[in-house]
PDB file of N, CA and C in Angstrom:
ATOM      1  N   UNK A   1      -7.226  46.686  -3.885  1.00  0.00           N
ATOM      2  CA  UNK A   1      -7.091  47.917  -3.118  1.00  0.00           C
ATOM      3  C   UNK A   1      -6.276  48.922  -3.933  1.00  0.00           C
ATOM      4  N   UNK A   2      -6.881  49.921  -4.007  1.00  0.00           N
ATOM      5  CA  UNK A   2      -6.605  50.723  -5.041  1.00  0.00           C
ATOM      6  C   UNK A   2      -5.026  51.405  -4.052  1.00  0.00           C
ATOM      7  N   UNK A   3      -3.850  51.649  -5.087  1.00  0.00           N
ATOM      8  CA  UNK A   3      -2.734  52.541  -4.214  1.00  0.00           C
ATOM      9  C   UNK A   3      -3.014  54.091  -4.205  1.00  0.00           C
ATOM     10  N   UNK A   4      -1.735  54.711  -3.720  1.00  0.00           N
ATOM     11  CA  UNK A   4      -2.070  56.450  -4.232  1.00  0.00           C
ATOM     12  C   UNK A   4      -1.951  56.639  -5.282  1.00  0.00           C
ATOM     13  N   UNK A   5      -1.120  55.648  -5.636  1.00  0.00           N
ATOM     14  CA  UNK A   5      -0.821  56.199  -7.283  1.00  0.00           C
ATOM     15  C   UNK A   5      -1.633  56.197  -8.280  1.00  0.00           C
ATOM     16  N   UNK A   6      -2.695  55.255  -8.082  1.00  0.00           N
ATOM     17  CA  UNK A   6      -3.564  54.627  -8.794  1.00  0.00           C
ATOM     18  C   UNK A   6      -4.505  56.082  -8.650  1.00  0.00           C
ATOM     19  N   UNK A   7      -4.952  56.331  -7.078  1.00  0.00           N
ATOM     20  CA  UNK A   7      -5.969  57.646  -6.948  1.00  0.00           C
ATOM     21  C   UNK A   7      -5.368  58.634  -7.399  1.00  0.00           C
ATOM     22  N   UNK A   8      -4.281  59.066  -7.599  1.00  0.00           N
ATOM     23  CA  UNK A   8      -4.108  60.118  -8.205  1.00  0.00           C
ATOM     24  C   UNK A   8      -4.225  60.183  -9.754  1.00  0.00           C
ATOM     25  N   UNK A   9      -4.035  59.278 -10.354  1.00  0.00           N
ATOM     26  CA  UNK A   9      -4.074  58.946 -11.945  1.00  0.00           C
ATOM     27  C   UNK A   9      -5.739  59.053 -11.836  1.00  0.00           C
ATOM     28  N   UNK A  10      -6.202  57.916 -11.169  1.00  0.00           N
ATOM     29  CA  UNK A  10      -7.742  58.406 -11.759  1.00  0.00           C
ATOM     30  C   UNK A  10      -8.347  59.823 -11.335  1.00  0.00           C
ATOM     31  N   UNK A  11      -8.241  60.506 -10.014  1.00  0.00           N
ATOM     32  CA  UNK A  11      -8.534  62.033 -10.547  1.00  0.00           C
ATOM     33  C   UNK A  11      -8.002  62.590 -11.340  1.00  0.00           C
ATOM     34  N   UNK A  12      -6.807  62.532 -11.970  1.00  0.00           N
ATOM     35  CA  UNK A  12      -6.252  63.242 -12.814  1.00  0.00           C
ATOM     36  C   UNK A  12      -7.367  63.137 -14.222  1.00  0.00           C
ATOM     37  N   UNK A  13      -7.183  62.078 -14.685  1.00  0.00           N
ATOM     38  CA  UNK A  13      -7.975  61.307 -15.600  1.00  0.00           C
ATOM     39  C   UNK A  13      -9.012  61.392 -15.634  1.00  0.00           C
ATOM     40  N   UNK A  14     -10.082  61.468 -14.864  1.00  0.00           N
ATOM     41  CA  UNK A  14     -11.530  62.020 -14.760  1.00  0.00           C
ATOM     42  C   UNK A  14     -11.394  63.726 -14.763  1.00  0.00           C
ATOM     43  N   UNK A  15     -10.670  64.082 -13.756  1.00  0.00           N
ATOM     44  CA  UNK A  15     -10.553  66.141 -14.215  1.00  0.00           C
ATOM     45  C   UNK A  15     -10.628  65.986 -15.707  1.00  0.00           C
ATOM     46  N   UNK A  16      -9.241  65.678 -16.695  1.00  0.00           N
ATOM     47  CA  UNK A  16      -9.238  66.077 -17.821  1.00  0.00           C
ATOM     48  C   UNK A  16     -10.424  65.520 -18.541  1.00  0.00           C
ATOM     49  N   UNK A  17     -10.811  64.471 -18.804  1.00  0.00           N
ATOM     50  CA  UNK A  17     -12.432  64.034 -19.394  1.00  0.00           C
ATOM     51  C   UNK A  17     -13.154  64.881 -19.146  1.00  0.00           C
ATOM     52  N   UNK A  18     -13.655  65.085 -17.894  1.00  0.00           N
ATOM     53  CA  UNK A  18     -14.482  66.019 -17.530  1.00  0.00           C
ATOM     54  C   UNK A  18     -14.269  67.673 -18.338  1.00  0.00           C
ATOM     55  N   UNK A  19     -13.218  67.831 -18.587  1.00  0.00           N
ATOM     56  CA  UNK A  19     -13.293  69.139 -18.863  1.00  0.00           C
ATOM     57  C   UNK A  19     -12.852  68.912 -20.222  1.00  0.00           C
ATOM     58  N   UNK A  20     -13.492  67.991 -21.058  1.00  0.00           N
ATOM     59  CA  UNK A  20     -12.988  67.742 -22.730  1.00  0.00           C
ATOM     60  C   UNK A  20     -11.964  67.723 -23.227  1.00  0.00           C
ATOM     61  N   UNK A  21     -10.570  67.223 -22.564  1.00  0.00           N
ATOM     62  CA  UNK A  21      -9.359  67.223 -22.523  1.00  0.00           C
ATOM     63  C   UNK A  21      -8.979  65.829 -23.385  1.00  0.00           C
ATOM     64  N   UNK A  22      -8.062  65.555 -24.217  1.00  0.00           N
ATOM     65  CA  UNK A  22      -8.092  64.240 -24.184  1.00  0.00           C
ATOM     66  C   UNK A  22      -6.823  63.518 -23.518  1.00  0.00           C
ATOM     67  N   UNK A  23      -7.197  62.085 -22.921  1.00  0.00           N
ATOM     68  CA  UNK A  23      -5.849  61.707 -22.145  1.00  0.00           C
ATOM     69  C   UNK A  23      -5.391  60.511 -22.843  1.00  0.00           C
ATOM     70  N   UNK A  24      -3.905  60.681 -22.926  1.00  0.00           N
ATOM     71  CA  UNK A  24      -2.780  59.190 -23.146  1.00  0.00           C
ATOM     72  C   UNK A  24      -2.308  58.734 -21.945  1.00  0.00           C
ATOM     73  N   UNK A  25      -2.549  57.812 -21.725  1.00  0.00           N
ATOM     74  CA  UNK A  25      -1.640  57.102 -20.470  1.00  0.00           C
ATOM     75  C   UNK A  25      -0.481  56.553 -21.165  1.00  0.00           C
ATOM     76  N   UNK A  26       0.341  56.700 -20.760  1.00  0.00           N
ATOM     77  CA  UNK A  26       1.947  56.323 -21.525  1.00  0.00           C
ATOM     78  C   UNK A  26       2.461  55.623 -19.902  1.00  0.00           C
ATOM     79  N   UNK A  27       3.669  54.225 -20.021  1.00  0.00           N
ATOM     80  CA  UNK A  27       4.114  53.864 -19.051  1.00  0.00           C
ATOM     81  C   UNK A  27       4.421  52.412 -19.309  1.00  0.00           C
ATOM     82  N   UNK A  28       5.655  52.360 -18.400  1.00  0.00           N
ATOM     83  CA  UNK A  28       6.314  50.580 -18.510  1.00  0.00           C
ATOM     84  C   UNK A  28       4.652  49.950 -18.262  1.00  0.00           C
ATOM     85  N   UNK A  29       5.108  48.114 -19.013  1.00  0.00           N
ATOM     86  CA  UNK A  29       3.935  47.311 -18.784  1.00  0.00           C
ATOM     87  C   UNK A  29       3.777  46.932 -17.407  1.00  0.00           C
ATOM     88  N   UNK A  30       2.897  46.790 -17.339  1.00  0.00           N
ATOM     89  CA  UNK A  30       2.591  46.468 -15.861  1.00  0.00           C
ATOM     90  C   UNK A  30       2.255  47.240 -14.295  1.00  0.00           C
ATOM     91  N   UNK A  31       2.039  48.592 -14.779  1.00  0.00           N
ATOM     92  CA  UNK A  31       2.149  49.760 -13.556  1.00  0.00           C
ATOM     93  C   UNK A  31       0.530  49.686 -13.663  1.00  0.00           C
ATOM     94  N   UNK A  32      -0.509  49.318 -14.442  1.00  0.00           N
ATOM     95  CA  UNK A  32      -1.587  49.384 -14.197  1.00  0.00           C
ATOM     96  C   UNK A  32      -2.473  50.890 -14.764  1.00  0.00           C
ATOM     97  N   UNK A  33      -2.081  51.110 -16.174  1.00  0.00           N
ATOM     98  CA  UNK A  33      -3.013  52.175 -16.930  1.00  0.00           C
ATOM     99  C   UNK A  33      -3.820  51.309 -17.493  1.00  0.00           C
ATOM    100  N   UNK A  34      -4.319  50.482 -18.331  1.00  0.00           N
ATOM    101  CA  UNK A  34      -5.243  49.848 -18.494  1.00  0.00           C
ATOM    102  C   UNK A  34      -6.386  49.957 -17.082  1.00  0.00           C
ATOM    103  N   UNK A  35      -5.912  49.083 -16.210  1.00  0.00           N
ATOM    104  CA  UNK A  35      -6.525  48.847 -15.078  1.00  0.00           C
ATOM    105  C   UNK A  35      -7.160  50.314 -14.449  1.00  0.00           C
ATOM    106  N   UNK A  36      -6.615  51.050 -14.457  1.00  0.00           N
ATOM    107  CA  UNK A  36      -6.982  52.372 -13.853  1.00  0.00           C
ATOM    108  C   UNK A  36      -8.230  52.986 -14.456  1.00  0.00           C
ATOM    109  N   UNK A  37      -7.730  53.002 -15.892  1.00  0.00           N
ATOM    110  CA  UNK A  37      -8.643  53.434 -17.261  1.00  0.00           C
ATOM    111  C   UNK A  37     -10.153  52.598 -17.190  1.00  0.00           C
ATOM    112  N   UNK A  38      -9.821  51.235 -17.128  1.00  0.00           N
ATOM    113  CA  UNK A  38     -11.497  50.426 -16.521  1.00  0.00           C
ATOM    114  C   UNK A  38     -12.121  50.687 -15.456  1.00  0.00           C
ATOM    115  N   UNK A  39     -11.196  51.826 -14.007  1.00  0.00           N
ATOM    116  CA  UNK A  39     -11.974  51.206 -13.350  1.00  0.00           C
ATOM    117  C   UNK A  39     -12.740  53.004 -13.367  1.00  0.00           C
ATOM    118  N   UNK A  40     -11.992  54.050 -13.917  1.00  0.00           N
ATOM    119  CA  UNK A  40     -12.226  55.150 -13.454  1.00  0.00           C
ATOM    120  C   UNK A  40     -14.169  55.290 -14.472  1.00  0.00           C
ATOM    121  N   UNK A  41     -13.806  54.664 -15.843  1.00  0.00           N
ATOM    122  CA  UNK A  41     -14.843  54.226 -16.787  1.00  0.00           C
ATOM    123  C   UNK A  41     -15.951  54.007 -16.230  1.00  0.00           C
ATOM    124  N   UNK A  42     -15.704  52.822 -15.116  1.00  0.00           N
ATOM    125  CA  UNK A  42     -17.038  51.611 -14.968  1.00  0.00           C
ATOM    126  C   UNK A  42     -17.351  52.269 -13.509  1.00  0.00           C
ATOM    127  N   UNK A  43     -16.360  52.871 -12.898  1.00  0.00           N
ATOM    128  CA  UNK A  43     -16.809  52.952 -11.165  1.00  0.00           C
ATOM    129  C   UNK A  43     -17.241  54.529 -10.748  1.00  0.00           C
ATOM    130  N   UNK A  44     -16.066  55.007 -11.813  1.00  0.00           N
ATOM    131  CA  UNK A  44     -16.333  56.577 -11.094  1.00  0.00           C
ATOM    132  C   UNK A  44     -17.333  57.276 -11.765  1.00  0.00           C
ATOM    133  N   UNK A  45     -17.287  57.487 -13.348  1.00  0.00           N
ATOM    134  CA  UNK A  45     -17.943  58.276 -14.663  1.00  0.00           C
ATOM    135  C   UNK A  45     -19.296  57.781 -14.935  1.00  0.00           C
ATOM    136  N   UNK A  46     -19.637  56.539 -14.128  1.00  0.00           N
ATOM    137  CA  UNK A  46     -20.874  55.761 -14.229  1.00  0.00           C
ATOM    138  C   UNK A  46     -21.438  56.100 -15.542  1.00  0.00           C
ATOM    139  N   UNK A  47     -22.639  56.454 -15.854  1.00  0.00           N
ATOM    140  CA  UNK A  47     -23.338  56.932 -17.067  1.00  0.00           C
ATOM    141  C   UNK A  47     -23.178  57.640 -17.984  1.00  0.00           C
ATOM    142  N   UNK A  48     -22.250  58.474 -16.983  1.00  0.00           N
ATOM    143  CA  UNK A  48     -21.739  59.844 -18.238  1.00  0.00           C
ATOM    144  C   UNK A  48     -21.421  59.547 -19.393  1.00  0.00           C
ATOM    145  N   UNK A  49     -20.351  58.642 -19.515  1.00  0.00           N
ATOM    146  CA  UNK A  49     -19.735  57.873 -20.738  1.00  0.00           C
ATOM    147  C   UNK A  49     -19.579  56.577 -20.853  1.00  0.00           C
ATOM    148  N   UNK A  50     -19.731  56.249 -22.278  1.00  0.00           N
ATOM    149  CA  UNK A  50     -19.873  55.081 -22.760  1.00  0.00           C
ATOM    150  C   UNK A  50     -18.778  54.280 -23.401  1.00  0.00           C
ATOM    151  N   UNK A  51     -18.117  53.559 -22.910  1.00  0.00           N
ATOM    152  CA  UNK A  51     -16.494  52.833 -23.915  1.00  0.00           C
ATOM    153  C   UNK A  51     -16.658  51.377 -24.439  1.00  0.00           C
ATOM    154  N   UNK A  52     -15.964  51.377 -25.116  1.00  0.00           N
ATOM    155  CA  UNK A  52     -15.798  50.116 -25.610  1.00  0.00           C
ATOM    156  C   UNK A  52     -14.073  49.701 -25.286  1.00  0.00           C
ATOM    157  N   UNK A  53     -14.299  48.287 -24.596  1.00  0.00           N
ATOM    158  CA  UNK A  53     -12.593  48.048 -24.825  1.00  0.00           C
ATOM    159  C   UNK A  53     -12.314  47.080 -25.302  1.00  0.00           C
ATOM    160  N   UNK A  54     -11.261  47.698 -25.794  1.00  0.00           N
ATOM    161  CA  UNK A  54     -10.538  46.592 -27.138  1.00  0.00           C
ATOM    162  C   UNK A  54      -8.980  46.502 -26.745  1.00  0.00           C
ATOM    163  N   UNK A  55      -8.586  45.304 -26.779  1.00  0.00           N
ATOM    164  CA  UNK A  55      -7.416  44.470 -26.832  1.00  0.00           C
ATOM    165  C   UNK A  55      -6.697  44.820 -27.791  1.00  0.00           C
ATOM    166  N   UNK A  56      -5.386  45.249 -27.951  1.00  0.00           N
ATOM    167  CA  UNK A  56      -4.720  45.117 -29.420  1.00  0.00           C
ATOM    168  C   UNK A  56      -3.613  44.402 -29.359  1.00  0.00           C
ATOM    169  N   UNK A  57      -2.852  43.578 -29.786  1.00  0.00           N
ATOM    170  CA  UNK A  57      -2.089  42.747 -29.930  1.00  0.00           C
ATOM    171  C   UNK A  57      -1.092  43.178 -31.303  1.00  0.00           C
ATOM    172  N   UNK A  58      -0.349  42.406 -31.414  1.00  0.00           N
ATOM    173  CA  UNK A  58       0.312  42.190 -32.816  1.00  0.00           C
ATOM    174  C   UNK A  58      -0.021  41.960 -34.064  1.00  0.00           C
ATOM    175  N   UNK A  59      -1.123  40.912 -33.565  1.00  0.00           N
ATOM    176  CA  UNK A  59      -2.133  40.208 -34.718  1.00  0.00           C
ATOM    177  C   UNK A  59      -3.198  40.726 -34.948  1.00  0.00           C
ATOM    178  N   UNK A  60      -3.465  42.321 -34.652  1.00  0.00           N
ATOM    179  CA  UNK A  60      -4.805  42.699 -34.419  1.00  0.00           C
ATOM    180  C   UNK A  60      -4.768  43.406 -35.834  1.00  0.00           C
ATOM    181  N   UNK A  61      -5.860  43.017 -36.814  1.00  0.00           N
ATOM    182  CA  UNK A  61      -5.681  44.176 -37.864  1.00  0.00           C
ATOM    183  C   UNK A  61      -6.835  45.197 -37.729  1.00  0.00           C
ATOM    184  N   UNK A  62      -6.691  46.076 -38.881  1.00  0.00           N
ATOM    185  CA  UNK A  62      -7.822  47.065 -39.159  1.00  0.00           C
ATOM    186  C   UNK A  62      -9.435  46.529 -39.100  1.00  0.00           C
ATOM    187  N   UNK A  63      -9.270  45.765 -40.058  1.00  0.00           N
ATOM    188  CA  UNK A  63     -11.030  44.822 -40.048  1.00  0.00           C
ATOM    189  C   UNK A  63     -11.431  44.121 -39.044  1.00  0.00           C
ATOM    190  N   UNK A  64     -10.161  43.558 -38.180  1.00  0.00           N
ATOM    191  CA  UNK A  64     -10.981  43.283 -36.714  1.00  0.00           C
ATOM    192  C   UNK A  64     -11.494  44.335 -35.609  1.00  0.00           C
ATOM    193  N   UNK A  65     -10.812  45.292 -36.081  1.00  0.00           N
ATOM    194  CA  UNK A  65     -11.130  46.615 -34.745  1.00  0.00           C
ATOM    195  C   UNK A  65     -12.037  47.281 -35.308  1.00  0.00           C
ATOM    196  N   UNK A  66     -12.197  47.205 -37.150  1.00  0.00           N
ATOM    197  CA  UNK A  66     -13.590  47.890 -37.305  1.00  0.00           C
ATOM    198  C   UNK A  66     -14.742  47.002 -36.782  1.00  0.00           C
ATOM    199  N   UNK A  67     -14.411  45.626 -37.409  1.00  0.00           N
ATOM    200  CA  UNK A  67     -15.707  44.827 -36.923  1.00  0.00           C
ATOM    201  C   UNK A  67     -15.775  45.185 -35.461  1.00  0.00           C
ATOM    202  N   UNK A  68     -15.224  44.903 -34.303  1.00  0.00           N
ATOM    203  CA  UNK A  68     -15.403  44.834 -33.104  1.00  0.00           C
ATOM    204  C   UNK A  68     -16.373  46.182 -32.409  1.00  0.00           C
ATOM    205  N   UNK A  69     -15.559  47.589 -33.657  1.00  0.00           N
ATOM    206  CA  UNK A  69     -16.716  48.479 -32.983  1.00  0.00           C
ATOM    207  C   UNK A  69     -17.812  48.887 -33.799  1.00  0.00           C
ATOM    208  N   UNK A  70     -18.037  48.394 -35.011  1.00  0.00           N
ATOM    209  CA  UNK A  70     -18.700  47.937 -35.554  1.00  0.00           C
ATOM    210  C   UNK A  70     -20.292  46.932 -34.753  1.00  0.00           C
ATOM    211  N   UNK A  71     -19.895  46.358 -34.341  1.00  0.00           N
ATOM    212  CA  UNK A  71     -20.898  45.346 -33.335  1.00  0.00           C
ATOM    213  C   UNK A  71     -21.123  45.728 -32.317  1.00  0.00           C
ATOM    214  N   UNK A  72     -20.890  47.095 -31.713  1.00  0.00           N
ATOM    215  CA  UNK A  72     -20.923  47.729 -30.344  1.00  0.00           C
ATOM    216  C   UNK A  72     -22.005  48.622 -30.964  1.00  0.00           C
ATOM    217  N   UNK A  73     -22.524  48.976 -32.468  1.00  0.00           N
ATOM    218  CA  UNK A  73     -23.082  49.820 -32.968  1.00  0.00           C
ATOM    219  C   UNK A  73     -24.457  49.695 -32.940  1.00  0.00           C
ATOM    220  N   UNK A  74     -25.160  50.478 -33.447  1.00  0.00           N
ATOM    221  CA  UNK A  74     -26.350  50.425 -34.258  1.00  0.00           C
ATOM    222  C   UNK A  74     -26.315  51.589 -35.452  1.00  0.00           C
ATOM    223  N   UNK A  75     -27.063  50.883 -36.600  1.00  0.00           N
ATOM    224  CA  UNK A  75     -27.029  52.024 -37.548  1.00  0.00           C
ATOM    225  C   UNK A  75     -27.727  53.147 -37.919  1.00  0.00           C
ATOM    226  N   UNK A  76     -28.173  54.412 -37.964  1.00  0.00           N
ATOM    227  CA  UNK A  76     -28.997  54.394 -37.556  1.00  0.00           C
ATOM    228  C   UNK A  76     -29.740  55.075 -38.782  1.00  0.00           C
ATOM    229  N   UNK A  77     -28.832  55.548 -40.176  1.00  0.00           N
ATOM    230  CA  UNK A  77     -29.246  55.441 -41.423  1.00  0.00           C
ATOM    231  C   UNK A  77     -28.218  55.884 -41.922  1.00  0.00           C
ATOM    232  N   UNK A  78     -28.195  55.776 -43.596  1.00  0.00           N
ATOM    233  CA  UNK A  78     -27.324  55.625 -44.285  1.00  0.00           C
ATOM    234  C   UNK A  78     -25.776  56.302 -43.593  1.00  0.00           C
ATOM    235  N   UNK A  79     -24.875  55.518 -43.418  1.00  0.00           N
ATOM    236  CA  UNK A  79     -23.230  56.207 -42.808  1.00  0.00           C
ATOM    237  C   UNK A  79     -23.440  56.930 -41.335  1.00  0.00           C
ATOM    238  N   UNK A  80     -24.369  56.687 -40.763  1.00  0.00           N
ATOM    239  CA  UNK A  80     -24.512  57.756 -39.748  1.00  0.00           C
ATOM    240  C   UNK A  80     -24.936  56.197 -38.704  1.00  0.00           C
ATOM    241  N   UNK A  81     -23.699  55.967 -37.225  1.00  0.00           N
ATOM    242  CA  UNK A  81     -24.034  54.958 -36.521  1.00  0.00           C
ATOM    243  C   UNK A  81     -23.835  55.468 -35.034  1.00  0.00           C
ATOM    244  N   UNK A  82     -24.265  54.939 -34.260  1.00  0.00           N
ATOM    245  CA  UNK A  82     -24.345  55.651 -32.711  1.00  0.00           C
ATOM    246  C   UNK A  82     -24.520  54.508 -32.060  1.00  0.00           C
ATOM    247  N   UNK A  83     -24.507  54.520 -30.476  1.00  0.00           N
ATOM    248  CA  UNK A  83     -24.446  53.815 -29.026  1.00  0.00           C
ATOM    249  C   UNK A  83     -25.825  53.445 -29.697  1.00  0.00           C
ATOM    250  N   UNK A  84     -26.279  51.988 -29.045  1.00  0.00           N
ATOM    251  CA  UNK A  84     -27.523  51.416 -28.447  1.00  0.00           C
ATOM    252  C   UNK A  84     -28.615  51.996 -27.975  1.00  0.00           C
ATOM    253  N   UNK A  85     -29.769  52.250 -28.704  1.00  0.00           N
ATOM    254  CA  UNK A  85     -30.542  53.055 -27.390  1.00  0.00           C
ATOM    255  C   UNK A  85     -30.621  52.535 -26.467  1.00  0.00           C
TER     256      UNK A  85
END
């Protein structure tokens, strides 16, 4: 069950997307920006946009986060890669 706080972050967060803004969620662990960020993605923005999410850790280097979006890809000729048709 989503709180207010939560609805107000995700309109906030969908306004600025919507209007080509870009957003940081900044905040102690555990208040739920991740969570907000998946759900405004998958529930509210439906089709509009497309994400990939990635985990980062301590142990996370460069070549794993290229590979990872790397494999979300297709190529679609020389240096030039885009979404899935």
């Amino acid at each position: 069950m989503p709180t207010a706080d939560s609805q107000r972050n995700i309109f906030l967060m969908k306004l600025l997307l919507n209007n080509s803004i870009h957003v940081l969620c900044v905040g102690p662990t555990g208040v739920g920006k991740s969570q907000n960020a998946y759900d405004m993605l998958q529930k509210q923005l439906g089709e509009t946009y497309q994400f990939i999410a990635i985990t980062f850790s301590a142990q996370t280097g460069a070549n794993q986060t290229q590979d990872t979006i790397d494999s979300k890809t297709d190529k679609r000729r020389r240096g030039i890669y885009g979404p899935p048709l």
